[in-house]
Protein backbone atom coordinates (compact mmCIF):
# COMPACT_ATOMS: atom_id res chain seq x y z
CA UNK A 1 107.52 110.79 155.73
CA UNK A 2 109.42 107.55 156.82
CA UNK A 3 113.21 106.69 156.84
CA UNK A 4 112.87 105.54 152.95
CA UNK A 5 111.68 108.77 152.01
CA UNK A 6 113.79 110.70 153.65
CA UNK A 7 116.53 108.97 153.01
CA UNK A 8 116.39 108.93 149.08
CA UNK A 9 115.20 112.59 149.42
CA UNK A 10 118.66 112.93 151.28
CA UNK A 11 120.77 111.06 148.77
CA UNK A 12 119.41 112.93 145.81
CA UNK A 13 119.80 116.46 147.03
CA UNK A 14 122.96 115.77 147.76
CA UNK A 15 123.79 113.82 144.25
CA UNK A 16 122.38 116.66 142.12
CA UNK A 17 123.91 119.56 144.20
CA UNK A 18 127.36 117.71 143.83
CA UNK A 19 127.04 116.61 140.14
CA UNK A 20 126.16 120.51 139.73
CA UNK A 21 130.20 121.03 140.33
CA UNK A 22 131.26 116.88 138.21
CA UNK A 23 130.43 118.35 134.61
CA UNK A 24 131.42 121.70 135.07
CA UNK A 25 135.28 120.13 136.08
CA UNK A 26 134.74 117.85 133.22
CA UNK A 27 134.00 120.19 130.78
CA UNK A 28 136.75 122.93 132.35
CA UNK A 29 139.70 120.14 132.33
CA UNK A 30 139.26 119.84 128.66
CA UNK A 31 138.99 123.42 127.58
CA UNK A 32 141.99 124.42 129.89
CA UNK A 33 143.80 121.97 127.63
CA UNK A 34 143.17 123.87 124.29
CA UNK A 35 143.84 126.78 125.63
CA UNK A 36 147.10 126.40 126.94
CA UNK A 37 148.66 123.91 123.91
CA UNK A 38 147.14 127.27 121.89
CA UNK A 39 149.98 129.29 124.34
CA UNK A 40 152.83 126.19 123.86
CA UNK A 41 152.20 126.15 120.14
CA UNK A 42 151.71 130.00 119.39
CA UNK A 43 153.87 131.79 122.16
CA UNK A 44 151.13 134.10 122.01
CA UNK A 45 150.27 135.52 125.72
CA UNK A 46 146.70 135.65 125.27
CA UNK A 47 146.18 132.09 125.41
CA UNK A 48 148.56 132.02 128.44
CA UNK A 49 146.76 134.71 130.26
CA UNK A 50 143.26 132.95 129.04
CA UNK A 51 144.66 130.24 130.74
CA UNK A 52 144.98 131.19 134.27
CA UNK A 53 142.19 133.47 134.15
CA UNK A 54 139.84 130.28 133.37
CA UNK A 55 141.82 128.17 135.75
CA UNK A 56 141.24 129.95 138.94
CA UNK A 57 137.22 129.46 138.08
CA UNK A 58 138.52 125.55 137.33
CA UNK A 59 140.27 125.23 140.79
CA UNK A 60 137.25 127.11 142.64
CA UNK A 61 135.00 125.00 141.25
CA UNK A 62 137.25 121.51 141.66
CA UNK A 63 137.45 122.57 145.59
CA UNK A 64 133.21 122.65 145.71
CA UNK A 65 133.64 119.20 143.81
CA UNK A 66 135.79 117.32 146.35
CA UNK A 67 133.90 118.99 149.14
CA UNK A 68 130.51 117.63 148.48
CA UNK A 69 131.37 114.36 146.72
CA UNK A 70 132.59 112.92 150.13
CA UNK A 71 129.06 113.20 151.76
CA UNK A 72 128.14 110.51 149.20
CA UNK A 73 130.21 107.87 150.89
CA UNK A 74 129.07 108.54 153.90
CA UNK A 75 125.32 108.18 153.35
CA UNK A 76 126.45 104.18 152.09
CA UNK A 77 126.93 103.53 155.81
CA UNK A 78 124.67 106.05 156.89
CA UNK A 79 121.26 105.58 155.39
CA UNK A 80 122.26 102.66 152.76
CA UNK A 81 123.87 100.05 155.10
CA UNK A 82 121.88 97.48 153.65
CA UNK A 83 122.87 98.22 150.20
CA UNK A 84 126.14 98.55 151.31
CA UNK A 85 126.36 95.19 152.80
CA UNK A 86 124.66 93.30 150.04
CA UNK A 87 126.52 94.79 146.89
CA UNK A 88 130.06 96.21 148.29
CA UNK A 89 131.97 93.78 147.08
CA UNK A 90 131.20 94.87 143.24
CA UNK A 91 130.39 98.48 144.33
CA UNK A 92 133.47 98.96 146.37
CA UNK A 93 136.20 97.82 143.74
CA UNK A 94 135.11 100.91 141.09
CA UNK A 95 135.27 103.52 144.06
CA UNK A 96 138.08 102.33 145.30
CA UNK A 97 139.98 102.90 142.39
CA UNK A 98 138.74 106.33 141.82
CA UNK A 99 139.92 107.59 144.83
CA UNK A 100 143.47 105.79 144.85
CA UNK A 101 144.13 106.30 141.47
CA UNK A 102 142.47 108.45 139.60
CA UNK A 103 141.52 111.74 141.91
CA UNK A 104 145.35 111.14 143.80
CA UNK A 105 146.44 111.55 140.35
CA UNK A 106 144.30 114.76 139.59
CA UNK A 107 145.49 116.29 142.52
CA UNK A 108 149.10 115.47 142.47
CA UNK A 109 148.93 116.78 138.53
CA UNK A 110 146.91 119.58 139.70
CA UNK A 111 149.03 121.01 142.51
CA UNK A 112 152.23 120.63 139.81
CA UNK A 113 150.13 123.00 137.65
CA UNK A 114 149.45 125.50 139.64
CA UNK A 115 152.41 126.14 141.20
CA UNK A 116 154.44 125.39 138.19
CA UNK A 117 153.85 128.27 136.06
CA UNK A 118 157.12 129.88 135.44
CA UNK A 119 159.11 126.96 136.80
CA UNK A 120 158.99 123.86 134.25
CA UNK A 121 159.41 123.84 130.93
CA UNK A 122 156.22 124.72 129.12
CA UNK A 123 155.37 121.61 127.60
CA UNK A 124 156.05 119.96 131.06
CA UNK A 125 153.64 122.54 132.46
CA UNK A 126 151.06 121.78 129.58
CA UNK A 127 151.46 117.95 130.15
CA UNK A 128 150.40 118.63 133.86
CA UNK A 129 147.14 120.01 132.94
CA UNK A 130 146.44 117.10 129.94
CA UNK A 131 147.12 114.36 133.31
CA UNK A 132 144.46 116.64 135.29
CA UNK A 133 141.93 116.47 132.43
CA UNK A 134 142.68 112.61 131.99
CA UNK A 135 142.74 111.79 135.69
CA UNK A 136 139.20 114.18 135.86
CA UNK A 137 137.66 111.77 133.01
CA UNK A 138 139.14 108.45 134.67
CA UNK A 139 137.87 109.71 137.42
CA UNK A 140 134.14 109.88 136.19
CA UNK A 141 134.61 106.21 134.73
CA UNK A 142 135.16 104.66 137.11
CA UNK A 143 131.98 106.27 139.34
CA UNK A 144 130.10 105.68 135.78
CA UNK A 145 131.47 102.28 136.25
CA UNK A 146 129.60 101.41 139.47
CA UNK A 147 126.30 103.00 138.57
CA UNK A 148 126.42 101.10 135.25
CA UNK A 149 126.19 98.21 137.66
CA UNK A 150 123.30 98.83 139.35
CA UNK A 151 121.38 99.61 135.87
CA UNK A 152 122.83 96.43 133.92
CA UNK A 153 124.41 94.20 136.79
CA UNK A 154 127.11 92.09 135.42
CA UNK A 155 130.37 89.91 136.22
CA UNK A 156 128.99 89.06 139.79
CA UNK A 157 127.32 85.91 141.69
CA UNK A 158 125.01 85.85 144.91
CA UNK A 159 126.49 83.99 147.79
CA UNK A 160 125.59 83.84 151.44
CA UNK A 161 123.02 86.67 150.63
CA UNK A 162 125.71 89.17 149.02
CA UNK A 163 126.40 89.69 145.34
CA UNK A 164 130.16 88.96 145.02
CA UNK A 165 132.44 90.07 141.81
CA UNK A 166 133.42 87.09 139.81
CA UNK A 167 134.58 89.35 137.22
CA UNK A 168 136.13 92.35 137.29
CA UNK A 169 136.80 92.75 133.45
CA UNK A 170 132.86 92.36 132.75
CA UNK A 171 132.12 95.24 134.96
CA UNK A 172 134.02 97.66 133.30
CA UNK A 173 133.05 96.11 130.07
CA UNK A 174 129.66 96.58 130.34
CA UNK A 175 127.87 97.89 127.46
CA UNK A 176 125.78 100.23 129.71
CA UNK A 177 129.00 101.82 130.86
CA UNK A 178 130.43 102.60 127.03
CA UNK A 179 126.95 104.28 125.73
CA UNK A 180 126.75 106.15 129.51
CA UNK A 181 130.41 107.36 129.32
CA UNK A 182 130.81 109.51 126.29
CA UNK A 183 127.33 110.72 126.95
CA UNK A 184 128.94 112.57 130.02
CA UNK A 185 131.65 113.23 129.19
CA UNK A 186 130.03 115.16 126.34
CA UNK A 187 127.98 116.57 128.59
CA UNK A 188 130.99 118.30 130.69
CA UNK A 189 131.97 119.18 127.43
CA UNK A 190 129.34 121.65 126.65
CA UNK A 191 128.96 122.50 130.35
CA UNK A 192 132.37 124.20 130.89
CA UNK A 193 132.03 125.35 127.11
CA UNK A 194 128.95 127.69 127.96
CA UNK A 195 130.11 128.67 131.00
CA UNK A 196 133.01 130.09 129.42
CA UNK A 197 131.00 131.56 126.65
CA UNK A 198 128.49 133.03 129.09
CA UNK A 199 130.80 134.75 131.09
CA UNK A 200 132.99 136.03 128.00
CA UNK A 201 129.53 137.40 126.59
CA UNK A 202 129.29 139.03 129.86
CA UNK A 203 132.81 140.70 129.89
CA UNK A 204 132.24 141.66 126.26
CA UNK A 205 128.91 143.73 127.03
CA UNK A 206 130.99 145.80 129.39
CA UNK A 207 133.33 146.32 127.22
CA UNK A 208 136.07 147.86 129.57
CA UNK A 209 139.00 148.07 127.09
CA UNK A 210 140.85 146.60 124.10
CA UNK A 211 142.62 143.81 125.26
CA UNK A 212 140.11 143.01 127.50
CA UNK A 213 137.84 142.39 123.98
CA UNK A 214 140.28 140.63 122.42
CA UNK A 215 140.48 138.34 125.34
CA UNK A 216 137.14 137.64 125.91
CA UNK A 217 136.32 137.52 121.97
CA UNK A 218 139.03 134.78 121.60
CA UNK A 219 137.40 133.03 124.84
CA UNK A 220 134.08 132.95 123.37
CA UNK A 221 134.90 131.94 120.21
CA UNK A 222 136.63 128.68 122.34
CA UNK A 223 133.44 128.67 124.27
CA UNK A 224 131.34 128.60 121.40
CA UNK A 225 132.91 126.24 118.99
CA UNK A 226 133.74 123.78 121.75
CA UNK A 227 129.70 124.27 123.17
CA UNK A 228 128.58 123.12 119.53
CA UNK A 229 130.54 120.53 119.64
CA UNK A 230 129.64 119.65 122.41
CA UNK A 231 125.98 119.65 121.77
CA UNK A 232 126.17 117.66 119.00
CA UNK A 233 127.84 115.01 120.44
CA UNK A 234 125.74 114.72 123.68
CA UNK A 235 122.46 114.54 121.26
CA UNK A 236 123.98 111.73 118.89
CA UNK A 237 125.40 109.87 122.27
CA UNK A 238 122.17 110.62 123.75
CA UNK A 239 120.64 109.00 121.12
CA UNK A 240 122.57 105.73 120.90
CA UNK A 241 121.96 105.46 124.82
CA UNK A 242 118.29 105.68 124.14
CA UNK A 243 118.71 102.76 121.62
CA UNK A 244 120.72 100.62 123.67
CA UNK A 245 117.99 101.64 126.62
CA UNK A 246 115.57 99.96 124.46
CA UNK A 247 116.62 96.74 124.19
CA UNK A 248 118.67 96.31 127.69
CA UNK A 249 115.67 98.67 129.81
CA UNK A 250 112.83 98.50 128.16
CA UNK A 251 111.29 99.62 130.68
CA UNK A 252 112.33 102.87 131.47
CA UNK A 253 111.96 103.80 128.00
CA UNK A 254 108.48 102.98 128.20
CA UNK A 255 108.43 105.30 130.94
CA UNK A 256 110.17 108.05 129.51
CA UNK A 257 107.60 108.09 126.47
CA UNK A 258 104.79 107.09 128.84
CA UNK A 259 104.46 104.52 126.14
CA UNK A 260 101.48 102.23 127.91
CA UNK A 261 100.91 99.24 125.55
CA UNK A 262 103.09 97.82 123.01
CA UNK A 263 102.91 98.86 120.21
CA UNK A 264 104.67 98.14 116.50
CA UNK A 265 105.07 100.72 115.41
CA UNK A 266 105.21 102.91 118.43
CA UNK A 267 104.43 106.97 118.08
CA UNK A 268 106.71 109.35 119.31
CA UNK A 269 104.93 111.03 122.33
CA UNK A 270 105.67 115.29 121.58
CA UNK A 271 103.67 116.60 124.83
CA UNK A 272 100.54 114.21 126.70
CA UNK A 273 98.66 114.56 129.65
CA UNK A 274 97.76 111.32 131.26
CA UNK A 275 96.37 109.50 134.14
CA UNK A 276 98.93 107.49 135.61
CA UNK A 277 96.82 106.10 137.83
CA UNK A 278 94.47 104.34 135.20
CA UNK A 279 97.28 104.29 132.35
CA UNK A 280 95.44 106.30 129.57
CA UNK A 281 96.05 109.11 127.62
CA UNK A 282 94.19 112.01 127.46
CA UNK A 283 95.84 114.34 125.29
CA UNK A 284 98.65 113.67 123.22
CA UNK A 285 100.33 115.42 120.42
CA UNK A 286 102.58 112.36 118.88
CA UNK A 287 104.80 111.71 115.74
CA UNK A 288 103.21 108.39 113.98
CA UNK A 289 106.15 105.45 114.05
CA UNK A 290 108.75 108.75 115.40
CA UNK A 291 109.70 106.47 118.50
CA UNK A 292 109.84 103.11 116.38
CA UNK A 293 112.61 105.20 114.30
CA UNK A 294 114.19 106.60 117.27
CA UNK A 295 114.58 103.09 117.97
CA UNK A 296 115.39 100.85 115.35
CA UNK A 297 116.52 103.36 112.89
CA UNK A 298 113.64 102.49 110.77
CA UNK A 299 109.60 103.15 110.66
CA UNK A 300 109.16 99.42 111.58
CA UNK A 301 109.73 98.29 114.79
CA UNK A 302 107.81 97.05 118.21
CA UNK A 303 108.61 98.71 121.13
CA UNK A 304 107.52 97.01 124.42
CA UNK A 305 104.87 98.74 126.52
CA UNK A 306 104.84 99.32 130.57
CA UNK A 307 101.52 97.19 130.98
CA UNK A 308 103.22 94.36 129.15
CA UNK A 309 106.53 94.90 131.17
CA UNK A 310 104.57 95.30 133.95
CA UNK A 311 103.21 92.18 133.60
CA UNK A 312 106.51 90.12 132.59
CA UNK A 313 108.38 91.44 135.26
CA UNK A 314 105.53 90.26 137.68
CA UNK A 315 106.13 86.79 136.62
CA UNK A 316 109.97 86.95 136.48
CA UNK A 317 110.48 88.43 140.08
CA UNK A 318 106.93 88.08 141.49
CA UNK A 319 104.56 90.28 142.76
CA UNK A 320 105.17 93.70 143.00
CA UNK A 321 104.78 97.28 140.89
CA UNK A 322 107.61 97.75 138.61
CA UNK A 323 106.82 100.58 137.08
CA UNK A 324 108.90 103.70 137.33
CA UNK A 325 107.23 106.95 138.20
CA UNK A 326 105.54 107.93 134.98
CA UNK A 327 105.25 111.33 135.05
CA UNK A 328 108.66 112.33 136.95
CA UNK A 329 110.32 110.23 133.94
CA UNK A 330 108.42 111.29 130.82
CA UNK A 331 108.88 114.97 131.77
CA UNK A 332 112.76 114.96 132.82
CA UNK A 333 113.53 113.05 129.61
CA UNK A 334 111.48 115.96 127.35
CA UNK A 335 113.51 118.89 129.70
CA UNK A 336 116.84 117.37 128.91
CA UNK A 337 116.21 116.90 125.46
CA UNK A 338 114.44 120.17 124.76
CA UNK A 339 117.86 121.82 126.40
CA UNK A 340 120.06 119.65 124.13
CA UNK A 341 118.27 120.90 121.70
CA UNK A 342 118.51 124.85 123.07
CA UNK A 343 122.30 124.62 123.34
CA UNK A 344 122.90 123.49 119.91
CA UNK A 345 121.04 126.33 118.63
CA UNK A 346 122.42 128.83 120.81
CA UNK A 347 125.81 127.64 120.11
CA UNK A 348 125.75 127.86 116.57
CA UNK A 349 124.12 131.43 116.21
CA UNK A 350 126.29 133.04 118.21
CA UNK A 351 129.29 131.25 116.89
CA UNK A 352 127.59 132.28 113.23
CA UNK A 353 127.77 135.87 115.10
CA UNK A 354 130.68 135.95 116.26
CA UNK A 355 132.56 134.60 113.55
CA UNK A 356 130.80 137.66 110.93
CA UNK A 357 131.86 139.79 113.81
CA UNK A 358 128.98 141.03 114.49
CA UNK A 359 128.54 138.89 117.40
CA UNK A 360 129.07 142.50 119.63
CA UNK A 361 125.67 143.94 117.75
CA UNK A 362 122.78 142.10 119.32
CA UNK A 363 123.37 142.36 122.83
CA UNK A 364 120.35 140.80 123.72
CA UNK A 365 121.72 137.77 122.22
CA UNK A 366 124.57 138.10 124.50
CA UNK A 367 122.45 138.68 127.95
CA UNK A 368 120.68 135.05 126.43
CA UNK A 369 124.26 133.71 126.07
CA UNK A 370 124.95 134.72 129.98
CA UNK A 371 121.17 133.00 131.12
CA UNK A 372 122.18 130.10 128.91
CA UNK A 373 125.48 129.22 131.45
CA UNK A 374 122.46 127.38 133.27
CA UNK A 375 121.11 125.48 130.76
CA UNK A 376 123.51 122.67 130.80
CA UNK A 377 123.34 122.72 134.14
CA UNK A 378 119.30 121.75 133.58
CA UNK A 379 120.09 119.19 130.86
CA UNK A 380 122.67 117.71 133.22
CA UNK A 381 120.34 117.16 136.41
CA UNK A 382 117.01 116.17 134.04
CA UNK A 383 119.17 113.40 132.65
CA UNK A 384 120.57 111.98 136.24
CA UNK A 385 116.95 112.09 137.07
CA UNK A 386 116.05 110.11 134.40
CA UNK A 387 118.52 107.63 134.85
CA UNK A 388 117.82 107.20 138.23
CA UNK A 389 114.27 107.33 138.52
CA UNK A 390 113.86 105.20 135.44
CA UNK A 391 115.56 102.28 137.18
CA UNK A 392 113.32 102.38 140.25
CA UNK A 393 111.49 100.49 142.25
CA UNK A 394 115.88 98.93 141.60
CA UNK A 395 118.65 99.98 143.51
CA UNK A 396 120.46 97.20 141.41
CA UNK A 397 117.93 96.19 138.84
CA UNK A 398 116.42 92.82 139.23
CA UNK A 399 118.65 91.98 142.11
CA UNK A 400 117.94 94.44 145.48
CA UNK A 401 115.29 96.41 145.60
CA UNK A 402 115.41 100.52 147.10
CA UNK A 403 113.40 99.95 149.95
CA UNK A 404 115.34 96.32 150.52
CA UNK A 405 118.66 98.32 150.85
CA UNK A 406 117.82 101.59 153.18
CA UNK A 407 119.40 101.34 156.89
CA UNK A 408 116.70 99.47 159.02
CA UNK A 409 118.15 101.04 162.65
CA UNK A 410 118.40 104.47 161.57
CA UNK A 411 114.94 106.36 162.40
CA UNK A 412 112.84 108.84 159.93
CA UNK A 413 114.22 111.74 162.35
CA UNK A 414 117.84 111.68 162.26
CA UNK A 415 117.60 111.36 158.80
CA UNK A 416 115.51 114.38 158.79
CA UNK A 417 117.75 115.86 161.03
CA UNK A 418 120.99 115.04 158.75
CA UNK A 419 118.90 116.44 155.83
CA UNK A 420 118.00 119.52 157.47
CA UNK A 421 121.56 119.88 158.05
CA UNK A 422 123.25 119.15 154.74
CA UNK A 423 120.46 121.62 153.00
CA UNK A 424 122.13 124.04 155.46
CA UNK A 425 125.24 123.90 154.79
CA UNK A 426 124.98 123.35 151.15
CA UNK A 427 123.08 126.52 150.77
CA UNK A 428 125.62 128.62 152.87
CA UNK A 429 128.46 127.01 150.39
CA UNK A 430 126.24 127.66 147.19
CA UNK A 431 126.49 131.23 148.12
CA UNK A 432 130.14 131.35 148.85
CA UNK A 433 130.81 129.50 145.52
CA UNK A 434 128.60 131.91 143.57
CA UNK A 435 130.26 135.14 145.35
CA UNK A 436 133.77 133.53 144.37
CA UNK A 437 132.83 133.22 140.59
CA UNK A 438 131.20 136.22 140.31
CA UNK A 439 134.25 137.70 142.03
CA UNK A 440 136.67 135.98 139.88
CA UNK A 441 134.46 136.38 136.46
CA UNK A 442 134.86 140.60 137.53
CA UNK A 443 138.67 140.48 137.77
CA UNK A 444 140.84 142.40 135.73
CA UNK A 445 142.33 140.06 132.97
CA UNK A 446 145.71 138.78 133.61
CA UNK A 447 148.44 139.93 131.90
CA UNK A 448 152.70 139.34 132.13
CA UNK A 449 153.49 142.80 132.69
CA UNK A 450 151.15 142.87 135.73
CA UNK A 451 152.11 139.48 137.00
CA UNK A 452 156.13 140.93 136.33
CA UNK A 453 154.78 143.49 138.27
CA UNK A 454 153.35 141.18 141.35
CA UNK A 455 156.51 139.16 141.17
CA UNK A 456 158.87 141.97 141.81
CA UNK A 457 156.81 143.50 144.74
CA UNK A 458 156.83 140.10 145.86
CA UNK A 459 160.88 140.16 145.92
CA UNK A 460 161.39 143.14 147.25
CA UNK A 461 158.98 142.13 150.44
CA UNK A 462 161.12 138.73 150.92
CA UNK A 463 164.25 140.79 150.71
CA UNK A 464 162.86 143.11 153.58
CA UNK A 465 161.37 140.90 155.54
């Protein structure tokens, strides 16, 4: 394997094992938000103690966040100097603002949210935790904001060899950015939703005691109503990505459907086995004019092919291969959509359940609802992949290519080395992460009198001490 290899092999380990922990905080932020205006609004303590119960899994998994998104940085200088060199002036400007605004501002918020509880006002308190979930989101736009650029570069000129920012209002304007954004953001959504609703299901087949069912029952029914929401909204943003896709990358559409000559109007590909190498079919189960719909919103409509592309793009930016890999592409798009499609259903049976109250009865259902925590989590990763892979042989599409943009001093073995590392260490904190939520997930529910409780032991220790 060569320094290329290795080092995108590197960069997308890392990437997926860190955006593992980006949705999850996402999705968290947003339902730690209902949950305590529900407290504010009702006085009731359930939603108070629901609260910090669900926030100590928020704050455990925030911590796993910050420590593994600052290995991406460093790979830019490490692996990626080229890349770095050629496109941070436009790249640099989004980051930069993430970290000085928008994650200073999610943990300033954060820290006055923790350690506020009991000592401002509620609806101070409950404004911390809306700035948390804001800066989170911000936070995610701006990162969107920079990969948006390197699908759909805009606002930016080449000079001395480097692509420059004439315009910062065009990059954060860029209509790849607005169809990407909700579509995440969505997808955090329904992450932290089923996480919540997976572990509730899980507290509610022990069934330990009565308030620990009406916690958990009032939890999943958040979980659950929030996780169809969710679902629905990633599939119709989903789907209005997909259009835009089709006119602004026509490409890696054509990839994702494995779509190999254009065609008006083009099937919609259900399951095919093909040789890549010779593009042909030779099985395919497809939905006559489904993709031209998908498209166009209507039964008529040409979609371009990848031998056609192939060929344009040939003559546009010269001799080369531009097609993405077929089969990585066609099968991470069906994944993510066959999971958007899982969590939708799941959702809305067991909120169907739950809401005849007889959600306790089929506790088979419920083990599915704990396995289905990781189905997000696959929907998630299928659609970086696909987003990612799509664009290749681009690092920034049509202007640097991936193997134009890897470090040319740094050898195939350190960055074996550094990848043998990080795999290390990532696994040893995958397993303290997972002890820490399964730890926390077991506690005993919150409640005031225990926390009255905690607090006066605490006192009387100060005072003897």
């Amino acid at each position: 394997m060569d320094a290329l290899l290795l080092a995108r092999l590197q960069f997308a380990s890392t990437i997926i094992y860190h955006f593992l922990f980006v949705p999850l905080t996402l999705g968290l932020s947003i339902l730690l938000v209902i949950m305590e205006t529900l407290y504010v609004r009702t006085g009731k303590e359930v939603y108070r103690n629901m609260t910090k119960f669900w926030g100590k899994m928020f704050l455990i998994n925030f911590a796993m966040g910050v420590v593994t998104g600052l290995v991406q940085e460093f790979q830019f200088g490490m692996n990626w100097s080229e890349y770095s060199r050629f496109v941070g002036d436009v790249f640099g400007a989004p980051l930069a603002v993430e970290a000085l605004l928008a994650f200073f501002m999610e943990s300033t918020f954060l820290g006055i949210w923790v350690f506020g509880w009991d000592r401002l006002p509620k609806k101070i308190h409950l404004a911390a935790i809306y700035l948390v979930a804001l800066a989170s989101h911000l936070s995610a736009f701006w990162i969107l904001s920079a990969n948006a650029f390197m699908q759909q570069p805009t606002g930016f000129v080449i000079r001395n060899g480097r692509a420059e920012m004439t315009n910062f209002f065009a990059l954060i304007t860029n209509g790849r950015l607005w169809v990407q954004f909700p579509h995440v953001v969505a997808g955090g959504l329904v992450t932290g939703a089923f996480f919540v609703a997976g572990i509730s299901a899980y507290r509610l087949l022990k069934k330990r005691d009565e308030h620990d069912t009406e916690f958990f029952t009032r939890s999943a029914r958040i979980g659950l109503t929030m996780a169809l929401i969710g679902g629905i909204a990633v599939s119709l943003f989903g789907h209005i990505q997909g259009q835009y896709s089709t006119v602004h990358t026509p490409m890696k559409m054509a990839a994702a459907e494995a779509l190999w000559n254009t065609e008006n109007p083009a099937p919609l590909s259900l399951f095919k086995v093909a040789n890549t190498q010779e593009h042909k079919d030779l099985f395919s189960i497809d939905i006559p004019a489904g993709l031209s719909f998908m498209s166009y919103n209507s039964f008529d409509g040409k979609v371009q092919g990848l031998n056609q592309l192939q060929a344009e793009y040939v003559k546009q930016y010269g001799p080369g291969n531009y097609i993405p890999p077929v089969f990585i592409t066609y099968w991470s798009f069906r994944v993510m959509v066959g999971a958007g499609m899982a969590m939708v259903a799941i959702a809305g049976l067991g909120l169907f359940l739950l809401n005849k109250r007889r959600f306790t009865q089929y506790p088979k259902l419920m083990m599915l609802m704990v396995a289905a925590i990781a189905v997000p989590f696959v929907a998630n990763t299928m659609g970086w992949i696909l987003t990612e892979m799509g664009r290749q042989p681009w690092l920034v599409f049509g202007v640097l290519k991936t193997d134009a943009g890897v470090s040319p001093n740094v050898s195939a073995g350190m960055i074996l080395f550094s990848l043998s590392a990080f795999i290390a260490v990532y696994a040893a904190l995958a397993v303290v992460d997972g002890w820490l939520l399964v730890r926390t997930a077991k506690q005993d529910v919150p409640t005031l009198e225990a926390e009255k409780a905690a607090s006066e032991e605490e006192n009387v220790l100060q005072g003897a001490y």
